[in-house]
C-alpha atoms as a PDB file:
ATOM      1  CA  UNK A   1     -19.806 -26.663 -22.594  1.00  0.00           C
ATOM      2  CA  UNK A   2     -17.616 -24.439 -20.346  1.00  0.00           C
ATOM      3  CA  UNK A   3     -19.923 -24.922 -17.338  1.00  0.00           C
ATOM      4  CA  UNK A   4     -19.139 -28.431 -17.401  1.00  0.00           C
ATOM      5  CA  UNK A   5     -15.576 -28.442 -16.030  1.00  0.00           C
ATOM      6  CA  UNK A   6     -16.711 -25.641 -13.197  1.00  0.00           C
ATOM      7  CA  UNK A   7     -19.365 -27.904 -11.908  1.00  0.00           C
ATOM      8  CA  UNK A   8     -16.621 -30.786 -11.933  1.00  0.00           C
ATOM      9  CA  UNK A   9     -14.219 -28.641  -9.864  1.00  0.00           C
ATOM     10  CA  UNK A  10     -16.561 -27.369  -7.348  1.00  0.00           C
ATOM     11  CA  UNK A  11     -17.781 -31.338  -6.797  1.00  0.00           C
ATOM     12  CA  UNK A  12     -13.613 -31.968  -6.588  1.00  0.00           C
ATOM     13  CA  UNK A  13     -13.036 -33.259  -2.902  1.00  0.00           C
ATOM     14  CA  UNK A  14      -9.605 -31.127  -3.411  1.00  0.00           C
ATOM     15  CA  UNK A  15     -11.455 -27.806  -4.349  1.00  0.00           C
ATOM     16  CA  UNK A  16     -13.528 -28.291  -1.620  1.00  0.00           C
ATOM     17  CA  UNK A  17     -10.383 -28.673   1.061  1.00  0.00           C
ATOM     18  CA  UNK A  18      -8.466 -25.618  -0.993  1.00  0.00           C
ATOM     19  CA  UNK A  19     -11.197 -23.321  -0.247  1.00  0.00           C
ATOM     20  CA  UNK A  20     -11.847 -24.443   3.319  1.00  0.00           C
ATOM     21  CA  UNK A  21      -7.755 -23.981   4.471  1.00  0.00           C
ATOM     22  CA  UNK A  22      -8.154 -20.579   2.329  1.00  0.00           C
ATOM     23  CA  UNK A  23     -11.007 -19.693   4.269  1.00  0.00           C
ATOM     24  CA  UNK A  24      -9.269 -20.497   7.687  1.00  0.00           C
ATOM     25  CA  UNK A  25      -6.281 -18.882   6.929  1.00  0.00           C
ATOM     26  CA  UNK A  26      -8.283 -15.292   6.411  1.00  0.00           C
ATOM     27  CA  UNK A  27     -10.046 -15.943   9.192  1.00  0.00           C
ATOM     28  CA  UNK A  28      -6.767 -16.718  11.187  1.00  0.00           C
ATOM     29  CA  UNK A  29      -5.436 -13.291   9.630  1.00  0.00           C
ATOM     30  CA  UNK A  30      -8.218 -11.572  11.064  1.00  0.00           C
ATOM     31  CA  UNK A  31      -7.987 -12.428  14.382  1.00  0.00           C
ATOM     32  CA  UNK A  32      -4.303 -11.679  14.547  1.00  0.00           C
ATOM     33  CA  UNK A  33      -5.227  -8.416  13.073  1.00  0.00           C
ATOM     34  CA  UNK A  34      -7.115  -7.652  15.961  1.00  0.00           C
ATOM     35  CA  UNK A  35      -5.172  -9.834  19.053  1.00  0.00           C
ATOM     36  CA  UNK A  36      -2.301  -8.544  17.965  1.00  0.00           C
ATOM     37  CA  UNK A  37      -2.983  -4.721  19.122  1.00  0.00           C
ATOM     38  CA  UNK A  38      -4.570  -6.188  22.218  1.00  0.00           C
ATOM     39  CA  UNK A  39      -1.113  -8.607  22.725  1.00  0.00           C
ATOM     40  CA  UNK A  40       0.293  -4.771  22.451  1.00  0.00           C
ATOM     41  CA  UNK A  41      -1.523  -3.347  24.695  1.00  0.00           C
ATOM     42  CA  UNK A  42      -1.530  -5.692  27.651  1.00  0.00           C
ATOM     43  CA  UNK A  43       2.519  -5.465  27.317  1.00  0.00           C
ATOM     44  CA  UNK A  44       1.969  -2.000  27.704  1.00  0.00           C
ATOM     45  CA  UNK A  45       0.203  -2.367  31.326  1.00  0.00           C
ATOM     46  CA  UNK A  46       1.940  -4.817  32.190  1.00  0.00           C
ATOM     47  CA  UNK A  47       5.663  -3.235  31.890  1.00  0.00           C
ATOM     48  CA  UNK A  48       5.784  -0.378  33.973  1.00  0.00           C
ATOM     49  CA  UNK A  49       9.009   1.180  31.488  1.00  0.00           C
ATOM     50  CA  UNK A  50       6.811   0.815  28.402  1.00  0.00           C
ATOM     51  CA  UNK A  51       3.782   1.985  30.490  1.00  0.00           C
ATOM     52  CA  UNK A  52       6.029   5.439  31.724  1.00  0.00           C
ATOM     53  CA  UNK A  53       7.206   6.168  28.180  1.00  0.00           C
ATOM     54  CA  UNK A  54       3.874   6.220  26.581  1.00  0.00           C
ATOM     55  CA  UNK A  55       2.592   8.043  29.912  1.00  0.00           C
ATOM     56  CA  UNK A  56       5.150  10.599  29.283  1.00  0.00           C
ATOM     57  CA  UNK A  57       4.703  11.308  25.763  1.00  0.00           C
ATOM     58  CA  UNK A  58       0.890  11.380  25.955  1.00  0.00           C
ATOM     59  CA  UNK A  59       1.106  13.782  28.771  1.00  0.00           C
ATOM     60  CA  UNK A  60       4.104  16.062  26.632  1.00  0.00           C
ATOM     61  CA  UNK A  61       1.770  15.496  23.502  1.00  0.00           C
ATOM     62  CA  UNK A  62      -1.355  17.512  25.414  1.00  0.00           C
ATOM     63  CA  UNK A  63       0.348  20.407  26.772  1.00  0.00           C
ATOM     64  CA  UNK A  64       2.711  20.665  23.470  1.00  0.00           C
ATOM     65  CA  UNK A  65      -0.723  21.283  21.127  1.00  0.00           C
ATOM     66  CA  UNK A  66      -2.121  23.236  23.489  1.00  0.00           C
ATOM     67  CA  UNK A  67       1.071  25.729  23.493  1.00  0.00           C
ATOM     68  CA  UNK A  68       1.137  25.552  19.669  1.00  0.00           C
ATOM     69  CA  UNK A  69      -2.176  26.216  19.165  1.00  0.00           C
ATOM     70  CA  UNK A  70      -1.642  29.791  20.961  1.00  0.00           C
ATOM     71  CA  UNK A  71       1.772  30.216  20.017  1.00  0.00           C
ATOM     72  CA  UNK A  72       0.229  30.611  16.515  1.00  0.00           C
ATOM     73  CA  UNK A  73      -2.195  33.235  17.649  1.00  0.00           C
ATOM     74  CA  UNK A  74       0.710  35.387  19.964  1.00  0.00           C
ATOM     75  CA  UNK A  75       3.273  35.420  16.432  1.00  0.00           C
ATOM     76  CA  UNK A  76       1.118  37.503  14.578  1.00  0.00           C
ATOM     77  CA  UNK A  77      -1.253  39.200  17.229  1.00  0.00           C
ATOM     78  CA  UNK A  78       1.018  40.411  19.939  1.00  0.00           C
ATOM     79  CA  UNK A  79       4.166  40.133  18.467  1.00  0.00           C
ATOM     80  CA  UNK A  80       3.387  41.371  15.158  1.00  0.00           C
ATOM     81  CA  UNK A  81       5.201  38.911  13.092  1.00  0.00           C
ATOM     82  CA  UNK A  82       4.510  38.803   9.600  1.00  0.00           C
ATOM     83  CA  UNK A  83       4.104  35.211   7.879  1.00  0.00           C
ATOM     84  CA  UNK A  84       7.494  35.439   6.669  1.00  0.00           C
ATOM     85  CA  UNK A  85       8.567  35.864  10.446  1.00  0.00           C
ATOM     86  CA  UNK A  86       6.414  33.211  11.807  1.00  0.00           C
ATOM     87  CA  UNK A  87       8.114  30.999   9.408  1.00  0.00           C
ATOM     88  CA  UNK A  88      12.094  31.657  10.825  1.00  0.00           C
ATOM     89  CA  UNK A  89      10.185  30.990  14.110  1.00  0.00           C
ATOM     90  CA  UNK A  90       8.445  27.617  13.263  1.00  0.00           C
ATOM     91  CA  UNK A  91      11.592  26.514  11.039  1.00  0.00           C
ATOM     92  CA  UNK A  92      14.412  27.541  14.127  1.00  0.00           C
ATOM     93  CA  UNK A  93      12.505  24.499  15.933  1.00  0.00           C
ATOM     94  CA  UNK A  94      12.828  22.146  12.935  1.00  0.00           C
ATOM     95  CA  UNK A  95      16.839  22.902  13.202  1.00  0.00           C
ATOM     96  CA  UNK A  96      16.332  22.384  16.852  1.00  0.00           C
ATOM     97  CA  UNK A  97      15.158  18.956  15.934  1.00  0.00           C
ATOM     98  CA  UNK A  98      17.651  18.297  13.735  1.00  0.00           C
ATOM     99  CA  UNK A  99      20.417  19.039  16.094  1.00  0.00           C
ATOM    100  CA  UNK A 100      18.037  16.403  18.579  1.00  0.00           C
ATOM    101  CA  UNK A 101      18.444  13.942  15.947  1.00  0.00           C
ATOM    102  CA  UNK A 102      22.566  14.264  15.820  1.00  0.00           C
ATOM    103  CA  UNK A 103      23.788  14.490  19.274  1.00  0.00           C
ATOM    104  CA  UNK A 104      20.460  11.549  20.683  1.00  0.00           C
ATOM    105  CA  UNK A 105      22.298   8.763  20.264  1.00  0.00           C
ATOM    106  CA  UNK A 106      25.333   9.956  21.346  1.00  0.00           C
ATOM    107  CA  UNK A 107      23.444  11.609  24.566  1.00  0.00           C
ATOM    108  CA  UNK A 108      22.152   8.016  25.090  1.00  0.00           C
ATOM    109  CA  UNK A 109      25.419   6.006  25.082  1.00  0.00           C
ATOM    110  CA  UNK A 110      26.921   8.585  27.494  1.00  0.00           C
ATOM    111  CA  UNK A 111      24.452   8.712  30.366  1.00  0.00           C
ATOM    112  CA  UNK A 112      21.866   6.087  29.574  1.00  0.00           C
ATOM    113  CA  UNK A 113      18.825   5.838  27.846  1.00  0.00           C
ATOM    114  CA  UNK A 114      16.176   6.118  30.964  1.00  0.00           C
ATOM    115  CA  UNK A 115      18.338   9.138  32.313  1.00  0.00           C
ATOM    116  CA  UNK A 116      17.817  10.662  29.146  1.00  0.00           C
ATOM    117  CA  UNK A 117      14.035   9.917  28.977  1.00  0.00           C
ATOM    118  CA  UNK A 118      13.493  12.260  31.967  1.00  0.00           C
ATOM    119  CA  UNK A 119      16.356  14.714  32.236  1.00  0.00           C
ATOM    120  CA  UNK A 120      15.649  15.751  28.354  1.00  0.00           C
ATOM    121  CA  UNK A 121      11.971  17.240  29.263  1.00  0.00           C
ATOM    122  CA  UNK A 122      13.229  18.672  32.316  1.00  0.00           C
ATOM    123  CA  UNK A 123      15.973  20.598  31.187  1.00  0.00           C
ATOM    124  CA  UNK A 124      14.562  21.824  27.243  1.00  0.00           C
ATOM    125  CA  UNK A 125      10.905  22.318  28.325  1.00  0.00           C
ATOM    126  CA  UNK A 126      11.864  25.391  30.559  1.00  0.00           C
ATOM    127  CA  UNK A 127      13.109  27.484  28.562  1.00  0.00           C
ATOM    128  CA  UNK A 128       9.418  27.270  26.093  1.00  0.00           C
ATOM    129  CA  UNK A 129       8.354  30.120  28.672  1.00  0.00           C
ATOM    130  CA  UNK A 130      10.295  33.059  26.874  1.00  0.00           C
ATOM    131  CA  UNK A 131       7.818  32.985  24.340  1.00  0.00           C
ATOM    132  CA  UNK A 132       5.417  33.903  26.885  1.00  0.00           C
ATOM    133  CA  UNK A 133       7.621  36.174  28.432  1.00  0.00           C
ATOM    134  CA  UNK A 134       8.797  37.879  25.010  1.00  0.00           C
ATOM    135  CA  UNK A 135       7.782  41.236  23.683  1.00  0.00           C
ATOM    136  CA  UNK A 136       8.075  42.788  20.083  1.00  0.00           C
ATOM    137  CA  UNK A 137      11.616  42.977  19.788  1.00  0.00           C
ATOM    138  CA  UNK A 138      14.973  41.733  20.684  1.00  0.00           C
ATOM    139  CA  UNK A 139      12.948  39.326  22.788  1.00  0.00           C
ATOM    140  CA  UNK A 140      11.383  37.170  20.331  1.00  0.00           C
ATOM    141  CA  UNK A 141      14.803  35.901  18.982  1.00  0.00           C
ATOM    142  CA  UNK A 142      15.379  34.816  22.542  1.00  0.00           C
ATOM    143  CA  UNK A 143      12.120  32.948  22.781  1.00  0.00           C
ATOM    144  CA  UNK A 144      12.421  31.138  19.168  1.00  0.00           C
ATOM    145  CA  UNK A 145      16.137  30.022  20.107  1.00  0.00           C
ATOM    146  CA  UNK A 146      13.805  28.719  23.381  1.00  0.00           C
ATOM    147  CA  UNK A 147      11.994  26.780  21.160  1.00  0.00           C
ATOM    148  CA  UNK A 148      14.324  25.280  19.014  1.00  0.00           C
ATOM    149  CA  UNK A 149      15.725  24.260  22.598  1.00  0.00           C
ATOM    150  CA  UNK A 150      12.103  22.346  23.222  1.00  0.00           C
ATOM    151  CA  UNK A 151      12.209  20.693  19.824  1.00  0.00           C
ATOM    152  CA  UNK A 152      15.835  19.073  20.262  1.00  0.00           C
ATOM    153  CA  UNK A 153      14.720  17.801  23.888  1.00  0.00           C
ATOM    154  CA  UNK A 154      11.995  16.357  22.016  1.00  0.00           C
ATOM    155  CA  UNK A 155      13.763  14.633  19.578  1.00  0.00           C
ATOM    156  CA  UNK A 156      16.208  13.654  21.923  1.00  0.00           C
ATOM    157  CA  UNK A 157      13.477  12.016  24.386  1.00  0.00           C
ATOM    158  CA  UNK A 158      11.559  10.279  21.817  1.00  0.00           C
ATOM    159  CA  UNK A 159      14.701   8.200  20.251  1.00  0.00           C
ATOM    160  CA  UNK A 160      15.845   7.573  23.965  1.00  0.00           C
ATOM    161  CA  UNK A 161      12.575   5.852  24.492  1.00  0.00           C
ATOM    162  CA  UNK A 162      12.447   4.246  21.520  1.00  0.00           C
ATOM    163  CA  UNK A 163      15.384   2.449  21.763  1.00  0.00           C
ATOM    164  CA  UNK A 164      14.318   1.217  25.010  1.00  0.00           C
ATOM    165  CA  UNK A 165      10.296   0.240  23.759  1.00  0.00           C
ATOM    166  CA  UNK A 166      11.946  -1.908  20.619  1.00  0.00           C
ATOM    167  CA  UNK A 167      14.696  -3.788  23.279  1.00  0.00           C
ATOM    168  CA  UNK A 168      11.964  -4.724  25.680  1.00  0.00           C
ATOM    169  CA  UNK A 169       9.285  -5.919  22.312  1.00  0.00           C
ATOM    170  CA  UNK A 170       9.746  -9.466  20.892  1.00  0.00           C
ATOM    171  CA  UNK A 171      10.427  -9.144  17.135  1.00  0.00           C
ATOM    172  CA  UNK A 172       7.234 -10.443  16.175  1.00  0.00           C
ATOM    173  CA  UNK A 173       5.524  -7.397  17.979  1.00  0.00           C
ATOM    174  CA  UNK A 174       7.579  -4.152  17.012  1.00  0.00           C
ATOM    175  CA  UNK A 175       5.380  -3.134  14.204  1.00  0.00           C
ATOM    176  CA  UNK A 176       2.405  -3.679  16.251  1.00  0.00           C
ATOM    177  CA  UNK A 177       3.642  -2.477  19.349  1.00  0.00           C
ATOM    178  CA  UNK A 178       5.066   0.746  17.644  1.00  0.00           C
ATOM    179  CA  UNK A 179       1.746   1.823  16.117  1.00  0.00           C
ATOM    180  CA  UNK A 180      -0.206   1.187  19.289  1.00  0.00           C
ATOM    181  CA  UNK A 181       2.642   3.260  21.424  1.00  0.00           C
ATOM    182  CA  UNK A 182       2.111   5.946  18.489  1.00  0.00           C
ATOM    183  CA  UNK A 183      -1.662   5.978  18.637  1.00  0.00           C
ATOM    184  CA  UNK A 184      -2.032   5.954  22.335  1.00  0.00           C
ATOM    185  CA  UNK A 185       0.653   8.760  22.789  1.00  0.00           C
ATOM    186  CA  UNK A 186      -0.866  10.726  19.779  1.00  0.00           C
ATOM    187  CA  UNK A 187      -4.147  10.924  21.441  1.00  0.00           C
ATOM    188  CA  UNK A 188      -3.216  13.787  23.339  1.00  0.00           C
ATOM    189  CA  UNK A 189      -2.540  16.138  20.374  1.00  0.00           C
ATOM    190  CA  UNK A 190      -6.138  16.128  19.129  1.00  0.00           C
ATOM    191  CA  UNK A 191      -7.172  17.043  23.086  1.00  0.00           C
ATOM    192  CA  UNK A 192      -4.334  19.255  23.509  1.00  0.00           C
ATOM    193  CA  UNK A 193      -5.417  21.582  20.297  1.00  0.00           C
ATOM    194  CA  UNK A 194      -8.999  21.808  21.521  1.00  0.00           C
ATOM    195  CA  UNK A 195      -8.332  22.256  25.477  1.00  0.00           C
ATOM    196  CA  UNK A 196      -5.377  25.036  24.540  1.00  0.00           C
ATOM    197  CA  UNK A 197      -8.125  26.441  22.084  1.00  0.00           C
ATOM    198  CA  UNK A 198     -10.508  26.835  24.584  1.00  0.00           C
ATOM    199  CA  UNK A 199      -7.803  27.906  27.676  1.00  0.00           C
ATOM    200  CA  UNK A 200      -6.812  30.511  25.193  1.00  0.00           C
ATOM    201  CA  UNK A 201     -10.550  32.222  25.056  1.00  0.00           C
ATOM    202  CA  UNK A 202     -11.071  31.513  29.071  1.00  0.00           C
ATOM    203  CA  UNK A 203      -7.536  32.620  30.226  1.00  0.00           C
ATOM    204  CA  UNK A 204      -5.724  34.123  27.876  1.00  0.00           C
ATOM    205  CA  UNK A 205      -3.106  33.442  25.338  1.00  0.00           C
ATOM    206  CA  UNK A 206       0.003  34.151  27.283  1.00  0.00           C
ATOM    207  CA  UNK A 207      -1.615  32.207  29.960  1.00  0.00           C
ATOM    208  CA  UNK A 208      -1.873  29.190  28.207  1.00  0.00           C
ATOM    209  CA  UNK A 209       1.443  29.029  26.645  1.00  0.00           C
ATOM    210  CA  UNK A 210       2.620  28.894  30.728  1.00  0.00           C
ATOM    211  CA  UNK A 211       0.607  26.557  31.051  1.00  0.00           C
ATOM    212  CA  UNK A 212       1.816  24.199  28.150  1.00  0.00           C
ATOM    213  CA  UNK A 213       5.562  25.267  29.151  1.00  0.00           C
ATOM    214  CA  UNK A 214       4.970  24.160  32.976  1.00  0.00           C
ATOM    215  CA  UNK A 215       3.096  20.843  31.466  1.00  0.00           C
ATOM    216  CA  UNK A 216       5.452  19.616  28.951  1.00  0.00           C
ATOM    217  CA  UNK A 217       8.282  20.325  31.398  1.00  0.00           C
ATOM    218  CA  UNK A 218       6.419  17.712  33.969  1.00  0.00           C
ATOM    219  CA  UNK A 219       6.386  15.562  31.235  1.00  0.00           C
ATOM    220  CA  UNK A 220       9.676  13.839  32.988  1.00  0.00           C
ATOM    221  CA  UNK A 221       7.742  12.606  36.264  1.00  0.00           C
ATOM    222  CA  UNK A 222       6.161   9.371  34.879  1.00  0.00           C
ATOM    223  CA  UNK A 223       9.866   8.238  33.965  1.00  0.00           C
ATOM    224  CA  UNK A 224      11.478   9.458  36.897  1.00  0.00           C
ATOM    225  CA  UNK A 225       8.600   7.536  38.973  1.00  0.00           C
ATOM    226  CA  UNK A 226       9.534   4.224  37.073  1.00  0.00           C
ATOM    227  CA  UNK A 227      12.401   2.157  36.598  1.00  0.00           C
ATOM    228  CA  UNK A 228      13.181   3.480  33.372  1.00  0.00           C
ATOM    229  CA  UNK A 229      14.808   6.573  35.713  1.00  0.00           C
ATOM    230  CA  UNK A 230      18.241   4.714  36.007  1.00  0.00           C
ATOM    231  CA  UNK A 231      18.392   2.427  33.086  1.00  0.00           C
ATOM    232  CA  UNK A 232      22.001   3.135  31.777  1.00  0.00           C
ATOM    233  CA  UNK A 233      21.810   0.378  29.281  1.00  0.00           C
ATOM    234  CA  UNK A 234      19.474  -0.849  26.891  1.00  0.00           C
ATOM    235  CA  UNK A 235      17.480  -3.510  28.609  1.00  0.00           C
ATOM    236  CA  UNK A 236      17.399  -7.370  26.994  1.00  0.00           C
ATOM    237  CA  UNK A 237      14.217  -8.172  25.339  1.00  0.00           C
END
């Protein structure tokens, strides 16, 4: 009878001690599923670099959704850009952030990561108010090549800080500590959509887009205000 040998395998001693280490083991997987995040976090308050970084990109992350979600209403509205327009805008800051990508590293090794972290908002945020400024015309040129300067600060920033967040993470943590940096920093874009949406309809959109130029640009002063401000060198783990 085939029930014969299952009812002699579940009465096996052995069976029993397989299923009990199986069970601990999942059971051990699930709590390091969830201390793991929390291991993450407390690093997070308890470093004050890794604390500034995610400070600072939260903060960027707010005011940059809250500019997009307007600059997509001035393109077509005030500007009269057609979609075919709007695109060469939106791609010229993709090549900003490619040229971000090419010259970060280098920009890192030659004044320092933590340098970087705060000088690279400070100096490429700025110029995101000639879209504001801009007028149907020779203008808007001016104010895309102002955003493709935003984007390549961006880019530039983010791999900056990066480099630092992974030195200062044991290597058991990185994955975790990467998607909790990621989530926590990403909050503000959900926020920043709804709070430029509704800035937009109170103020106005060329008001708002100041706004989100003036905000990402203080994006720098959590890094500044930390120690990360004159790290020159990648610190040791």
């Amino acid at each position: 009878m085939p029930s014969a040998p299952r009812s002699g395998l579940l009465r096996n001693p052995d069976f029993g001690r397989l299923l009990a280490a199986t069970a601990a083991g999942q059971l051990g997987d699930r709590i390091m599923f969830l201390a793991l995040p929390l291991a993450a976090v407390a690093a997070l308050d308890g470093d004050p670099v890794l604390r500034a970084t995610v400070l600072g990109d939260a903060f960027f992350n707010l005011f940059l959704a809250a500019y997009q979600a307007m600059l997509l209403v001035l393109l077509p509205r005030e500007m009269g850009l057609d979609s075919t327009g709007i695109g060469f805008v939106l791609s010229g800051m993709g090549c900003g952030a490619l040229v971000g990508a090419l010259c970060a590293g280098r920009l890192s090794v030659r004044f320092g990561p933590g340098p970087v972290s705060w000088l690279a908002p400070l100096v490429t945020c700025p110029p995101a108010v000639l879209m504001p400024l801009a007028h149907p015309g020779w203008t808007v040129p001016t104010a895309a090549a102002g955003l493709a300067t935003l984007s390549l600060g961006g880019v530039v920033r983010v791999v900056a800080q990066s480099s630092v967040q992974q030195a200062l993470t044991p290597v058991g943590m990185l994955g975790r500590m990467s998607a909790t940096t990621r989530f926590l920093s990403g909050c503000g874009l959900p926020l920043g959509g709804i709070l430029g949406g509704a800035a937009g309809a109170a103020l106005g959109t060329r008001a708002t887009l100041w706004i989100g130029a003036v905000g990402m640009t203080l994006s720098f002063v959590p890094s500044l205000a930390s120690p990360l401000r004159s790290l020159r060198s990648e610190p040791p783990a």
